[in-house]
PDB file of N, CA and C in Angstrom:
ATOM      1  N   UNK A   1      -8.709  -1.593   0.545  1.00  0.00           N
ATOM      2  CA  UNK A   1      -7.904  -1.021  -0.507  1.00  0.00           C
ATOM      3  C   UNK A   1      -6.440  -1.428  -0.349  1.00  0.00           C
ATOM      4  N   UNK A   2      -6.084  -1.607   0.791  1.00  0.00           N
ATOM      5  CA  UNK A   2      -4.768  -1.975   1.329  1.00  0.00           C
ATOM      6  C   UNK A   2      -4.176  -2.839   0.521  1.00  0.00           C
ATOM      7  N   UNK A   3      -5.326  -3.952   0.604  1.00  0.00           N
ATOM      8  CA  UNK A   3      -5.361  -5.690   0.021  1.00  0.00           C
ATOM      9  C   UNK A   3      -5.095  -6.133  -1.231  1.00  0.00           C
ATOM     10  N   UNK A   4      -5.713  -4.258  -1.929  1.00  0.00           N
ATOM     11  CA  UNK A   4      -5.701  -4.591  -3.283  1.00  0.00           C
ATOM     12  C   UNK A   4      -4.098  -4.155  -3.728  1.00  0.00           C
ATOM     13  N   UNK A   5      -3.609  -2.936  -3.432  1.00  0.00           N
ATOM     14  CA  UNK A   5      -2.328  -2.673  -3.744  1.00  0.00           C
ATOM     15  C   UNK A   5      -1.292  -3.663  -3.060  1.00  0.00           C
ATOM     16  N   UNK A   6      -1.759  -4.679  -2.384  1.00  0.00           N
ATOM     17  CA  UNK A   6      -0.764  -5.783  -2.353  1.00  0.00           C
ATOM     18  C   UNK A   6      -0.689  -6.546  -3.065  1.00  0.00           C
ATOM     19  N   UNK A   7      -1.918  -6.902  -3.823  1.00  0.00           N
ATOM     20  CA  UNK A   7      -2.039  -8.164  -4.530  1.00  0.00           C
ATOM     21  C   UNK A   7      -2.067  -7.530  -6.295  1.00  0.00           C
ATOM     22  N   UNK A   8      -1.921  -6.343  -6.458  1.00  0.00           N
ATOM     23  CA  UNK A   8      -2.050  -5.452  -7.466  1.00  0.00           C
ATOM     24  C   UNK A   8      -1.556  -4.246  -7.338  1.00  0.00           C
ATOM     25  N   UNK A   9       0.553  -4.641  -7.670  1.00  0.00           N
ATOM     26  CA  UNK A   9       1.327  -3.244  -6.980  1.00  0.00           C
ATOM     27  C   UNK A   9       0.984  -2.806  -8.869  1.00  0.00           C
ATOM     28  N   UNK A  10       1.198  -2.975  -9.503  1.00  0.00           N
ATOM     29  CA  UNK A  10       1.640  -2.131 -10.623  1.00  0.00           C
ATOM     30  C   UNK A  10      -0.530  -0.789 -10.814  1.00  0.00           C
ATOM     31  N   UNK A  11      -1.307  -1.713  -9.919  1.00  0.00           N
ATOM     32  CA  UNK A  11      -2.450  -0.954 -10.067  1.00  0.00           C
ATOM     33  C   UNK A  11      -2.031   0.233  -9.054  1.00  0.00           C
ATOM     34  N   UNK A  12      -1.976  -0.289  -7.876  1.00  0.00           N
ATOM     35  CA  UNK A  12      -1.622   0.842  -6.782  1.00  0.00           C
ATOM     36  C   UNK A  12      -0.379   1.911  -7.002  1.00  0.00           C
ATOM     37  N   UNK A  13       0.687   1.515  -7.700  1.00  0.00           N
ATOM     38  CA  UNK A  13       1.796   2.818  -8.080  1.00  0.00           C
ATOM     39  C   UNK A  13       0.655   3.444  -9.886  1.00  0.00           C
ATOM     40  N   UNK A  14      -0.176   2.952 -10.317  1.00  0.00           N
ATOM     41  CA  UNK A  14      -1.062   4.062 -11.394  1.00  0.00           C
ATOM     42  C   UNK A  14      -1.768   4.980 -10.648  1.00  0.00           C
ATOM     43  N   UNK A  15      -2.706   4.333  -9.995  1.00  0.00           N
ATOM     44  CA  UNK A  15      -3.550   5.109  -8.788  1.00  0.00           C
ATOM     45  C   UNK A  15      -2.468   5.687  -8.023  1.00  0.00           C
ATOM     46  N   UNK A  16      -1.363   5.756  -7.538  1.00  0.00           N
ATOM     47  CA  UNK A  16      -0.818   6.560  -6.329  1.00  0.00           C
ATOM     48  C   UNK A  16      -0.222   7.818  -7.324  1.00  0.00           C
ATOM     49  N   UNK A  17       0.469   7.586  -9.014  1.00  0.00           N
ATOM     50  CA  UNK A  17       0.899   8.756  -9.443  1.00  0.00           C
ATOM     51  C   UNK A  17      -0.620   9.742  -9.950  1.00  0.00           C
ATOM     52  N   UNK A  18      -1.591   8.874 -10.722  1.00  0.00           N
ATOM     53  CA  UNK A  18      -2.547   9.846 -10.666  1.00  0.00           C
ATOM     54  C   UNK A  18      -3.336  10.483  -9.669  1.00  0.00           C
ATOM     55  N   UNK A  19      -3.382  10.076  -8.638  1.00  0.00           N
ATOM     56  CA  UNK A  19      -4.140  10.905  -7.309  1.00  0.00           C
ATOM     57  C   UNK A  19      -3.118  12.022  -7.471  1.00  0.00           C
ATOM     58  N   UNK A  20      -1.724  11.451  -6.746  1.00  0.00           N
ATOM     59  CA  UNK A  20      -0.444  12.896  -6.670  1.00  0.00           C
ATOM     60  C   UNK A  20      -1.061  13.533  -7.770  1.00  0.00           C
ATOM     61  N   UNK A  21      -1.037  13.410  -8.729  1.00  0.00           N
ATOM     62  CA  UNK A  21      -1.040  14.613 -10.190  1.00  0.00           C
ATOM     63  C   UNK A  21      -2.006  15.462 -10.318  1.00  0.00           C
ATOM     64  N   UNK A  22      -3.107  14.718 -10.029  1.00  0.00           N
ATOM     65  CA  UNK A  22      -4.582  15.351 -10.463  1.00  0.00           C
ATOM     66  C   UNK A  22      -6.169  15.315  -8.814  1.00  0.00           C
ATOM     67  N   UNK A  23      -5.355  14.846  -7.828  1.00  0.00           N
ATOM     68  CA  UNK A  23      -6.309  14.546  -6.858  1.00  0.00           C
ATOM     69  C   UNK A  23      -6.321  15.567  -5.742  1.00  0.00           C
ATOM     70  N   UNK A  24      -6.972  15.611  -5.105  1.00  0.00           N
ATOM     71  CA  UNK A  24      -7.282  16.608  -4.495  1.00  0.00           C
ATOM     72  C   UNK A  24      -6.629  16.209  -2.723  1.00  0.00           C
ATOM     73  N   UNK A  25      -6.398  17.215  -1.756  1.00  0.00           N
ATOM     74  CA  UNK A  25      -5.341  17.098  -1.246  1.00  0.00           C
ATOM     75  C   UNK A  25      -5.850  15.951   0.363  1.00  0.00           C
ATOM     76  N   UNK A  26      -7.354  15.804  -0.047  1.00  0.00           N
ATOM     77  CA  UNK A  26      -8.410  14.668   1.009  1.00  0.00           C
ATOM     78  C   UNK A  26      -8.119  13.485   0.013  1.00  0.00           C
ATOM     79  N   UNK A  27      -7.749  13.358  -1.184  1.00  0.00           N
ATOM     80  CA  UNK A  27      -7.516  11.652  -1.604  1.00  0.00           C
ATOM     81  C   UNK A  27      -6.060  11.748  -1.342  1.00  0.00           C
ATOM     82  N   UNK A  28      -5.227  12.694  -1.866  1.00  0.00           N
ATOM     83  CA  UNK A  28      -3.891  12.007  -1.265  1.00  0.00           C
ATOM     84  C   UNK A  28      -3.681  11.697  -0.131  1.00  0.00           C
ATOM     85  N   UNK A  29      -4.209  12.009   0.896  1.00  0.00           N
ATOM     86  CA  UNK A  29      -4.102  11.198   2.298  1.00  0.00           C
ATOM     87  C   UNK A  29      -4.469  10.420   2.441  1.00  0.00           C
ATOM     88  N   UNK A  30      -5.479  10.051   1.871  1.00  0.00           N
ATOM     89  CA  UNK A  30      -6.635   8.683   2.103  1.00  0.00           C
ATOM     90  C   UNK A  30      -5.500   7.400   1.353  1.00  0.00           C
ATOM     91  N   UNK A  31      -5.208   7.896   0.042  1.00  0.00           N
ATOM     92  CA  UNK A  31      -4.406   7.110  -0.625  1.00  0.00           C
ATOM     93  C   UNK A  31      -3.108   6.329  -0.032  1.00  0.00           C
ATOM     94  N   UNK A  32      -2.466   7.444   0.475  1.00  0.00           N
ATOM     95  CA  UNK A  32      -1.172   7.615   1.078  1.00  0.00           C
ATOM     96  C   UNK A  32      -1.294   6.506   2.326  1.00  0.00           C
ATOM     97  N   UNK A  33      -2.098   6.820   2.933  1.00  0.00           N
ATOM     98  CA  UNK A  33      -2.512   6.269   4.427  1.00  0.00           C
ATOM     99  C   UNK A  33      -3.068   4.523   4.163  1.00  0.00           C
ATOM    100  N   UNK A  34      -3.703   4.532   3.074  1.00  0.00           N
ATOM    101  CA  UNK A  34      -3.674   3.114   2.069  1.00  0.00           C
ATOM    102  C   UNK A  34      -2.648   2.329   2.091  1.00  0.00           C
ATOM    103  N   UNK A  35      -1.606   3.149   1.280  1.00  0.00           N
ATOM    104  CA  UNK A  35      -0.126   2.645   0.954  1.00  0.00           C
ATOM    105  C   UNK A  35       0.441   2.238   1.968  1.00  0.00           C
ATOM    106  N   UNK A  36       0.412   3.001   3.522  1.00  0.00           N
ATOM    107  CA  UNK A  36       0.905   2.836   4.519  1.00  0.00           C
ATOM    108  C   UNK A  36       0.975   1.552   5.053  1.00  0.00           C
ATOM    109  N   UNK A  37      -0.599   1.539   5.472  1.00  0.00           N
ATOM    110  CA  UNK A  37      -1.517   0.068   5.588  1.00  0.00           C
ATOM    111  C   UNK A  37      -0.801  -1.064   4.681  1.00  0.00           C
ATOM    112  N   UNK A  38      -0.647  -0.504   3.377  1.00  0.00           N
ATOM    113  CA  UNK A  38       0.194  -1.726   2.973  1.00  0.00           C
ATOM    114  C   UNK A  38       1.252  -2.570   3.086  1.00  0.00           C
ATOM    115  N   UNK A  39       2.057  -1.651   3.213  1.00  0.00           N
ATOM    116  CA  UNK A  39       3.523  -1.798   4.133  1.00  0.00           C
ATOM    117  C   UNK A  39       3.480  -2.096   4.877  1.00  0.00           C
ATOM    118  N   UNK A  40       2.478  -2.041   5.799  1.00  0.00           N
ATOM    119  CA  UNK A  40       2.715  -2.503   7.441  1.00  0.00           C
ATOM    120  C   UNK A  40       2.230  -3.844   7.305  1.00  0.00           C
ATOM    121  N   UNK A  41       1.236  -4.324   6.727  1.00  0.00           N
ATOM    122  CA  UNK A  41       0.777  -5.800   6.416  1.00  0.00           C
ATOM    123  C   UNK A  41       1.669  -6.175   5.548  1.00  0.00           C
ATOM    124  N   UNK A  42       2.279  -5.808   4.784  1.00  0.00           N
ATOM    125  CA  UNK A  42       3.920  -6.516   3.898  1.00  0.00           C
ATOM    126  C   UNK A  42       4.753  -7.187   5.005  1.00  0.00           C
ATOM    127  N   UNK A  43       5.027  -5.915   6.134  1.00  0.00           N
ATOM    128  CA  UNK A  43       6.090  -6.201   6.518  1.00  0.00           C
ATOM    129  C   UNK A  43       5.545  -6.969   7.810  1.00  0.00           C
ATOM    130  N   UNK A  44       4.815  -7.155   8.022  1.00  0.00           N
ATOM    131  CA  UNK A  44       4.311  -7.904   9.223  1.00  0.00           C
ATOM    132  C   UNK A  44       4.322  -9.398   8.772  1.00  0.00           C
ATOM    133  N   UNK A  45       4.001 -10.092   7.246  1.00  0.00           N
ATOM    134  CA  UNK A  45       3.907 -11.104   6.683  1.00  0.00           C
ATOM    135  C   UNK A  45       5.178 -11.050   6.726  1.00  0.00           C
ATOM    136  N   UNK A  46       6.326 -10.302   6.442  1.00  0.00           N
ATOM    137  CA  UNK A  46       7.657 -10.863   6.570  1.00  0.00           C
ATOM    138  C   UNK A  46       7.700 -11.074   7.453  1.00  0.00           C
ATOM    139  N   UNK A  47       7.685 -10.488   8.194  1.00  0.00           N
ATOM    140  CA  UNK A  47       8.367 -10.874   9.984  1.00  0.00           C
ATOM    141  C   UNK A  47       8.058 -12.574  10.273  1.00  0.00           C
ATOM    142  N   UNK A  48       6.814 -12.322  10.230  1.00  0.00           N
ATOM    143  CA  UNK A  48       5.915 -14.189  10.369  1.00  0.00           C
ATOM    144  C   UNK A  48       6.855 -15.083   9.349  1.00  0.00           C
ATOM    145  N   UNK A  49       6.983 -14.726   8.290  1.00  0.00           N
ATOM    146  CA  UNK A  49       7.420 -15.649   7.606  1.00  0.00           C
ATOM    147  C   UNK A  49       8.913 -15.903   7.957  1.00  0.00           C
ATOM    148  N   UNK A  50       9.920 -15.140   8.223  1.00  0.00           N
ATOM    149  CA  UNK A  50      11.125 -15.421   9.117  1.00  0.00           C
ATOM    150  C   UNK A  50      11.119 -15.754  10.618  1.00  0.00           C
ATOM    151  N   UNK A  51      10.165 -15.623  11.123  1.00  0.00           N
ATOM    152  CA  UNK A  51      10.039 -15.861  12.755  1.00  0.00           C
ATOM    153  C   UNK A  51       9.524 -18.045  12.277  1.00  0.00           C
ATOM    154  N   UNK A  52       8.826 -18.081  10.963  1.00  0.00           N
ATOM    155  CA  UNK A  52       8.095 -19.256  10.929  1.00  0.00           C
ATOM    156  C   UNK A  52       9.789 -20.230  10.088  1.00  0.00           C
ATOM    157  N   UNK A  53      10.534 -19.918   9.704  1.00  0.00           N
ATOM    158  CA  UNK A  53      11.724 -20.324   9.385  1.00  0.00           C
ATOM    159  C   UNK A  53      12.362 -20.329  10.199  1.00  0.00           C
ATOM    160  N   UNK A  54      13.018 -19.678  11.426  1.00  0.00           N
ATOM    161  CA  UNK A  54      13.721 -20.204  12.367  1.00  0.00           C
ATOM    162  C   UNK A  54      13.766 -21.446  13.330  1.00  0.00           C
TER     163      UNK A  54
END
């Protein structure tokens, strides 16, 4: 799911406001913890990609 809100942010911020709105308080974590995952593989591809430019 991670993979997908990277490669499909405008899907993952629909899905992240409708879970918040209407989901129950076991998908917003699951979700949330998703999003997390995402960020951390974002920012890990940055790092590589400036460590691979120096």
């Amino acid at each position: 799911m991670a993979e997908l809100f990277q490669k499909d942010t405008a899907y993952g911020v629909e899905l992240l406001n409708s879970i918040l709105e209407d989901g129950e308080e076991s998908e917003r974590l699951i979700v949330l913890r998703q999003m997390a995952r995402m960020l951390s593989l974002f920012s890990r591809k940055a790092r590589i990609s400036w460590i691979d430019e120096s």
